[in-house]
N, C-alpha and C. Protein backbone atom coordinates (compact mmCIF):
# COMPACT_ATOMS: atom_id res chain seq x y z
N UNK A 1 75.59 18.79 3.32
CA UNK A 1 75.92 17.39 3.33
C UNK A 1 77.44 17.24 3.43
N UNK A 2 77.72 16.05 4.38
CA UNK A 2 79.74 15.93 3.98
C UNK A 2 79.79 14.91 4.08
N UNK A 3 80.54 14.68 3.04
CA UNK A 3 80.92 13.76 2.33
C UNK A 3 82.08 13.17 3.02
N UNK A 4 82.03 11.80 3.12
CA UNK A 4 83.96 11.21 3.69
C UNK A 4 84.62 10.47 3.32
N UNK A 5 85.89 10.64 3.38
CA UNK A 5 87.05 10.30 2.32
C UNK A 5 87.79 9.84 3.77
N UNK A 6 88.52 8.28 3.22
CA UNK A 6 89.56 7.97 4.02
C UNK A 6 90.79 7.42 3.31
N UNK A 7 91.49 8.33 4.25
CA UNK A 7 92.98 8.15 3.55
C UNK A 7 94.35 7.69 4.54
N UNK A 8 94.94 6.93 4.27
CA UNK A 8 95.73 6.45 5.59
C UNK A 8 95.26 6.19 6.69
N UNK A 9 94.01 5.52 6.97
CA UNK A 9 93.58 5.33 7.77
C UNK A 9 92.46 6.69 9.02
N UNK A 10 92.54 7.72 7.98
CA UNK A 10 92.19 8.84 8.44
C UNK A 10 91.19 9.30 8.56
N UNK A 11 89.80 9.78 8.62
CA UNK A 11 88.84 9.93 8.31
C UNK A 11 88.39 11.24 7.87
N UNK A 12 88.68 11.72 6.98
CA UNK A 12 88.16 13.33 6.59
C UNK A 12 86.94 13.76 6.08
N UNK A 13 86.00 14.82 6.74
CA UNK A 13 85.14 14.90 5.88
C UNK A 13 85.30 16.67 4.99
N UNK A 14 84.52 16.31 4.31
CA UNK A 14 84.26 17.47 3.22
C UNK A 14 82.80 18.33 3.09
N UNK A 15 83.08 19.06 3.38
CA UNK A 15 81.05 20.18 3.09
C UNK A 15 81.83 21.25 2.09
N UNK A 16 80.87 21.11 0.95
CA UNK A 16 80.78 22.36 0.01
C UNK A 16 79.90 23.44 0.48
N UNK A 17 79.87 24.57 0.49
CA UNK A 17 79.16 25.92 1.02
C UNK A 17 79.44 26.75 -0.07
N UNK A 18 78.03 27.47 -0.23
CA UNK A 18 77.88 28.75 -1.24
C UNK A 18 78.08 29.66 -0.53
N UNK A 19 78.31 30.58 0.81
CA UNK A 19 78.91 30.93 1.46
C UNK A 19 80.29 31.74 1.34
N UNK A 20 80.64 32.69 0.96
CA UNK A 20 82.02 33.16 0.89
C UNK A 20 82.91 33.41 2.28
N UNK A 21 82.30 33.46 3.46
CA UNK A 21 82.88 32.94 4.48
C UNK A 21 82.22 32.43 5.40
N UNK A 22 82.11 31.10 5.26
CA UNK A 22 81.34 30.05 6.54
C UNK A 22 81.54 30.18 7.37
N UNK A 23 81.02 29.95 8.68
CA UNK A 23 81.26 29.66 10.28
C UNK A 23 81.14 27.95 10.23
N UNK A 24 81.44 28.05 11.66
CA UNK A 24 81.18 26.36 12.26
C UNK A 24 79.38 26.41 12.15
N UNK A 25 79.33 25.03 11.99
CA UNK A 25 78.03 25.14 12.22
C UNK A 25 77.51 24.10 13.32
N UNK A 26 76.09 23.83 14.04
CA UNK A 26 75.88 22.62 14.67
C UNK A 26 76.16 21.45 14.30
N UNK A 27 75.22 21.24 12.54
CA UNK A 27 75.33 20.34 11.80
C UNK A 27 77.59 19.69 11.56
N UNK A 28 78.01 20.51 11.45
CA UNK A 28 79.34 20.08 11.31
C UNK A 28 80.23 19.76 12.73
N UNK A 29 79.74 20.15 13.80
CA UNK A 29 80.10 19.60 15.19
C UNK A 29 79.43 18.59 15.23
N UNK A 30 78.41 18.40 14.88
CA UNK A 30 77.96 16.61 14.95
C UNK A 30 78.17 15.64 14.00
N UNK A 31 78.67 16.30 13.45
CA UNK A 31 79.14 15.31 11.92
C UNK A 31 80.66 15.05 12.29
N UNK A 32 81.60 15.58 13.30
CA UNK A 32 82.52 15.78 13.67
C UNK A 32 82.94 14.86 14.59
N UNK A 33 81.74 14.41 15.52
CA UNK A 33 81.54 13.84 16.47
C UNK A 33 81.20 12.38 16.01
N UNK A 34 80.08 12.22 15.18
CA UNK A 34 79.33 11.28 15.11
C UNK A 34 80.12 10.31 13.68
N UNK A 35 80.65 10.96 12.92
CA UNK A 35 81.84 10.65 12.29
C UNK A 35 82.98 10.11 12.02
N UNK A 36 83.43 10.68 13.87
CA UNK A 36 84.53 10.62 14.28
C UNK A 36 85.56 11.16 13.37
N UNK A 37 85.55 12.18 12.68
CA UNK A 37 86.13 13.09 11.71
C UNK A 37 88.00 13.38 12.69
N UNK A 38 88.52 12.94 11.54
CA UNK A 38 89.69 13.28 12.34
C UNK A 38 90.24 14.82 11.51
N UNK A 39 89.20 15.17 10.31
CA UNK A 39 89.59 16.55 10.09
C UNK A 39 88.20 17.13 9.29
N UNK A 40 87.79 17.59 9.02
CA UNK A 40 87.02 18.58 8.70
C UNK A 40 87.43 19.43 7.72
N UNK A 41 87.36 19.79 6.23
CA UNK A 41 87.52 20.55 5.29
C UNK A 41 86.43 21.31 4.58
N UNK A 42 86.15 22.36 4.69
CA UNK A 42 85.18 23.61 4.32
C UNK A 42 85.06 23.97 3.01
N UNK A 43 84.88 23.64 2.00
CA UNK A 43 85.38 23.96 0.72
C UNK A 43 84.29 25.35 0.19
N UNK A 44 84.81 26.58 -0.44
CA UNK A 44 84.01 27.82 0.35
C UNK A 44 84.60 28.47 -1.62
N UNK A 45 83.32 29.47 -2.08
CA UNK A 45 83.93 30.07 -3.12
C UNK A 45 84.71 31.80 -2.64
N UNK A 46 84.69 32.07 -1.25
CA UNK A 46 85.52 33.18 -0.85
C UNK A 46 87.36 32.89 -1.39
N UNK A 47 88.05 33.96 -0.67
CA UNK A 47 88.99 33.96 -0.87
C UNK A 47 90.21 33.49 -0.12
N UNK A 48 89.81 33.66 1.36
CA UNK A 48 90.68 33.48 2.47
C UNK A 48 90.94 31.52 2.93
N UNK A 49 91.40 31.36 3.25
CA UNK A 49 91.76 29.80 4.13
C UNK A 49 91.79 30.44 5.67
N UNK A 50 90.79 29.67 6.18
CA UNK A 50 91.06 29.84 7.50
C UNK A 50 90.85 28.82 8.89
N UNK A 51 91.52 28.98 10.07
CA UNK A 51 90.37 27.88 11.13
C UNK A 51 89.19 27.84 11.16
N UNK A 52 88.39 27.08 11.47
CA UNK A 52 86.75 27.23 11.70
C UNK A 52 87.02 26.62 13.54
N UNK A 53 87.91 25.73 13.43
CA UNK A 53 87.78 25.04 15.09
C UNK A 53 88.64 24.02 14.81
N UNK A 54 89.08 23.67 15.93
CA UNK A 54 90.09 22.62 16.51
C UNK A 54 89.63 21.54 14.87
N UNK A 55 91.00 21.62 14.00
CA UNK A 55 90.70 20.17 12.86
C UNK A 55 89.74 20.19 12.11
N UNK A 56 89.15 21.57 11.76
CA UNK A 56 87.84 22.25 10.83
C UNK A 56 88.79 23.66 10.04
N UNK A 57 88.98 23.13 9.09
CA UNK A 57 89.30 24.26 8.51
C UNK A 57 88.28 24.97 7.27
N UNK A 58 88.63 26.35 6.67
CA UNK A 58 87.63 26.40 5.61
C UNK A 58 88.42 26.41 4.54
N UNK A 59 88.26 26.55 3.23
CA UNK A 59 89.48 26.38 2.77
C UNK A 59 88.87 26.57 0.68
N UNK A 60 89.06 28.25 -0.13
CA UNK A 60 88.51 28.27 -1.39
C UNK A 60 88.44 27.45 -2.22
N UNK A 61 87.83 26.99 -2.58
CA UNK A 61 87.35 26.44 -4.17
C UNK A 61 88.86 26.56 -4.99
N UNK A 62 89.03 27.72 -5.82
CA UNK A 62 90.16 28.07 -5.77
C UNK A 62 91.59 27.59 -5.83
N UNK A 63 91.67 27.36 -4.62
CA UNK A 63 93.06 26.88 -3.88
C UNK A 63 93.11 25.30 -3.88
N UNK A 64 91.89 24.49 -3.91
CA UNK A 64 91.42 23.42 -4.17
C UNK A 64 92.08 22.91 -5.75
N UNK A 65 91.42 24.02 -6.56
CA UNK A 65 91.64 23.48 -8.38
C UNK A 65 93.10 23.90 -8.36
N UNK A 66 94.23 24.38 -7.42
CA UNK A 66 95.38 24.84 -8.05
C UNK A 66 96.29 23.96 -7.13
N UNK A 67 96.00 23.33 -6.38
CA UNK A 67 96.43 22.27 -5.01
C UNK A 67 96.55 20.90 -5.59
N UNK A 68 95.37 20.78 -6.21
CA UNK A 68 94.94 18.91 -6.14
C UNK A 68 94.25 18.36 -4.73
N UNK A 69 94.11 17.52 -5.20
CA UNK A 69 93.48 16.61 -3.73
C UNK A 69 94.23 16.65 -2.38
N UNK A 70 96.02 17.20 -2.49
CA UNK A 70 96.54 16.90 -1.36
C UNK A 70 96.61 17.89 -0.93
N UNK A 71 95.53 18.74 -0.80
CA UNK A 71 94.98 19.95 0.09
C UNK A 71 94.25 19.19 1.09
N UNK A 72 93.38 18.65 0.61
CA UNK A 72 92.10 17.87 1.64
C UNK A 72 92.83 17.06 2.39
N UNK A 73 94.19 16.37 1.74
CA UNK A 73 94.15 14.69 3.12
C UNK A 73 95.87 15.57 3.74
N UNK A 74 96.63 16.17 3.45
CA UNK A 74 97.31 17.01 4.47
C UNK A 74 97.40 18.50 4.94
N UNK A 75 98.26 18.65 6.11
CA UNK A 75 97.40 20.03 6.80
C UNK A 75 98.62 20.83 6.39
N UNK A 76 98.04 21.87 5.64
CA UNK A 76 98.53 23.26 5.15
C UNK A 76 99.54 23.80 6.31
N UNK A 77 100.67 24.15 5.76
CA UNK A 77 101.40 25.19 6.86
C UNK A 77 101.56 26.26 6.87
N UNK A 78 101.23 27.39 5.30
CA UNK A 78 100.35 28.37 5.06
C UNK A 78 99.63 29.04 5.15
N UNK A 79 98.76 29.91 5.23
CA UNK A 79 97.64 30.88 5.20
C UNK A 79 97.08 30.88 3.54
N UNK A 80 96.18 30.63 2.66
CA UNK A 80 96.45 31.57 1.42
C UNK A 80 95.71 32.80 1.57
């Protein structure tokens, strides 16, 4: 399920995954689409942050509780 949050006019969505490293999925290209998602955030209990696709990132649990919320509504210039 993803959930969406708008912020500045932005539209982000959010999917939690038990998953320690997710892929893209169908379901999240159409939620992407149908959305009109201007970003996509993966929230994952692995370790890595990574792309999933163009404005889909995945991004730990983790890095989430030590971030705050302004992980989700701006884009990382980092790796963790």
């Amino acid at each position: 399920m993803i959930n969406l949050l708008f912020k500045d006019g932005k539209r982000i969505g959010v999917e939690v995954k038990r998953q320690d490293a997710p892929t893209l999925s169908a379901s999240m290209r159409i939620a992407l689409r149908d959305l009109k998602l201007d970003r996509l955030v993966v929230l994952h209990p692995g370790s890595a942050t990574y792309t999933l696709a163009r404005n889909v990132e995945a991004v730990p649990l983790s890095v989430l509780s030590s971030k705050g919320s302004s992980l989700l509504i701006g884009r990382r210039s980092r790796k963790a």
